[in-house]
C-alpha atoms as a PDB file:
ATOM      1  CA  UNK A   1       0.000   0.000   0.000  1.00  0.00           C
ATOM      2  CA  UNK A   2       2.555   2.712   0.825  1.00  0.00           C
ATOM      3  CA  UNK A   3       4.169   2.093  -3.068  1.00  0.00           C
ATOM      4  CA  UNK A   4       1.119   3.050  -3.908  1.00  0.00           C
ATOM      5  CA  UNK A   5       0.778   5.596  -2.022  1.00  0.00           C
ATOM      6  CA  UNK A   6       4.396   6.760  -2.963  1.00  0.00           C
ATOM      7  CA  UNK A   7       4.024   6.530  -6.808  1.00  0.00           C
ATOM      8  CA  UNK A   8       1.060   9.052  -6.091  1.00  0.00           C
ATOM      9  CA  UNK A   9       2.973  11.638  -4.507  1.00  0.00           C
ATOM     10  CA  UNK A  10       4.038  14.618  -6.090  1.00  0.00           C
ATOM     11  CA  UNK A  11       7.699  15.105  -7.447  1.00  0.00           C
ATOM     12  CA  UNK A  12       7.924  17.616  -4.509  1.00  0.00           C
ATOM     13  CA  UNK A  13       7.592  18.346  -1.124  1.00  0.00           C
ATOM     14  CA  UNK A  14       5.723  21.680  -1.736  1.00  0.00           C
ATOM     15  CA  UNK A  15       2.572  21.975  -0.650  1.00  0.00           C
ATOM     16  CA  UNK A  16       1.075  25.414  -2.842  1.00  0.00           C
ATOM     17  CA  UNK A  17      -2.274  26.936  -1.870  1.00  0.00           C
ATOM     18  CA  UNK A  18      -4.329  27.621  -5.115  1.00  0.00           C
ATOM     19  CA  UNK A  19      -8.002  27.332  -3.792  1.00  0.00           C
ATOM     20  CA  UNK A  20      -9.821  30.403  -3.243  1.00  0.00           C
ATOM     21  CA  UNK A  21      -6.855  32.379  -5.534  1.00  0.00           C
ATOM     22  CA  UNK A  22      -6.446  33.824  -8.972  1.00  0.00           C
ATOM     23  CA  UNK A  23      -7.175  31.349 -11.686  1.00  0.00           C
ATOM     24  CA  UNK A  24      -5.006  32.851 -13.745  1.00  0.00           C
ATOM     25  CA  UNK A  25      -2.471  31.007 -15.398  1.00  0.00           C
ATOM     26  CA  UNK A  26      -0.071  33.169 -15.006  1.00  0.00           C
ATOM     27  CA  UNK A  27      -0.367  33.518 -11.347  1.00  0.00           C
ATOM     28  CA  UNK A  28      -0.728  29.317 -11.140  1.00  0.00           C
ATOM     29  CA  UNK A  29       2.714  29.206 -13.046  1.00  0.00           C
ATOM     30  CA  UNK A  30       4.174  31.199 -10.239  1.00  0.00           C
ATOM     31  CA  UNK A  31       3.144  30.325  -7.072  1.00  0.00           C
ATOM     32  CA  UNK A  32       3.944  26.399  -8.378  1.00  0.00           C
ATOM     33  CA  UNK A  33       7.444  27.453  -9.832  1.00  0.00           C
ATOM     34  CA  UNK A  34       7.822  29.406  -6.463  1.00  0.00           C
ATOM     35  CA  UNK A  35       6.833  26.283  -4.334  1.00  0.00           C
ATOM     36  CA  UNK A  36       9.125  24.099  -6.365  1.00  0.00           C
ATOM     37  CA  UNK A  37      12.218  26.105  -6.037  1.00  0.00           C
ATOM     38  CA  UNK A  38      11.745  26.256  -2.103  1.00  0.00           C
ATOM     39  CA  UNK A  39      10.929  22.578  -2.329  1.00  0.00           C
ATOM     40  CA  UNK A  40      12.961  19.695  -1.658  1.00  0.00           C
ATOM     41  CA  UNK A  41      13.810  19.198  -5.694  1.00  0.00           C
ATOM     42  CA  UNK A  42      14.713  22.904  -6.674  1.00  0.00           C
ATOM     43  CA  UNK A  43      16.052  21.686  -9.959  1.00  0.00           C
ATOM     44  CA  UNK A  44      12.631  20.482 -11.086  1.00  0.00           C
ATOM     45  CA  UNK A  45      11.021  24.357 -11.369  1.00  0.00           C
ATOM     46  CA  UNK A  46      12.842  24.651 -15.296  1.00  0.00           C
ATOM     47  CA  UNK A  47      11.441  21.032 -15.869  1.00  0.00           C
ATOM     48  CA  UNK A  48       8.169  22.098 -14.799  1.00  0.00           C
ATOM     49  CA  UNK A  49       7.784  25.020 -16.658  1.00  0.00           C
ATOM     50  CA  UNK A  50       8.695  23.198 -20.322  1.00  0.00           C
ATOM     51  CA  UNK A  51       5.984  20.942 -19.768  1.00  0.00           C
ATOM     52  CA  UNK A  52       3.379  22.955 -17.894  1.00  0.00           C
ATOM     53  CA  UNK A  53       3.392  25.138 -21.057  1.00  0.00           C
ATOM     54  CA  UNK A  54       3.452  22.926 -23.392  1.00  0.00           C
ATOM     55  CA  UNK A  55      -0.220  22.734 -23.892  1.00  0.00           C
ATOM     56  CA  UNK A  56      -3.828  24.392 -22.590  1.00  0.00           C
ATOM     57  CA  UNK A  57      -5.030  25.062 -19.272  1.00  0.00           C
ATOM     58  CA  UNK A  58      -6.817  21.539 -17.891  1.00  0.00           C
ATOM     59  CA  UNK A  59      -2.936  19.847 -19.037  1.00  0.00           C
ATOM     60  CA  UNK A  60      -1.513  22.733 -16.934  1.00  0.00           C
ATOM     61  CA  UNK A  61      -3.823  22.308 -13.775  1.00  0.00           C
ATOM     62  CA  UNK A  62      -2.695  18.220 -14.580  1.00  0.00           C
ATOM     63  CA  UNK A  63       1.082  19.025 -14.177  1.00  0.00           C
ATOM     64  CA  UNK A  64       1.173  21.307 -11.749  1.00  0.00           C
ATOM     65  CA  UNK A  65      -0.502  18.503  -9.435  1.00  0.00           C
ATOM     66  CA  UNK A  66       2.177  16.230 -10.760  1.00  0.00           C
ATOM     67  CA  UNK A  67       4.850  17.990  -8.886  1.00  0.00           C
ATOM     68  CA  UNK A  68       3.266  19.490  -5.946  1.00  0.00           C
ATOM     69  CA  UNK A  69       0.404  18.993  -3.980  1.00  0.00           C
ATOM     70  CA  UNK A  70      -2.305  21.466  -4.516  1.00  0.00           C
ATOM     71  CA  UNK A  71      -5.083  23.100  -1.860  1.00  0.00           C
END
């Protein structure tokens, strides 16, 4: 069970509140890119920002849960 629950953690430690907050996706890009640089994998904000622009805004919301757990 904890694989499990492992393989469905984010790439991070950062834990970024977006609830309640601009749905902009500019503003989502930076708190998460903020988050991720403070977080326990720094190196992953450049990685991050390739792919969570490499399409619309639903594959966006998508990655940015990939690599840090959203509130």
């Amino acid at each position: 069970m904890k694989l499990i629950e492992k393989l469905d953690s984010p790439l991070t430690d950062a834990v970024v509140e977006l609830t309640g907050k601009d749905g902009n996706a500019f503003f989502i890009l930076g708190q998460v890119r903020r988050g991720i640089l403070n977080s326990n994998r720094p190196e992953l904000a450049e990685e991050f920002m390739r792919e969570a622009t490499a399409s619309d805004y639903e594959h966006l919301l998508s990655v940015c849960m990939r690599y840090v757990d959203v509130r």
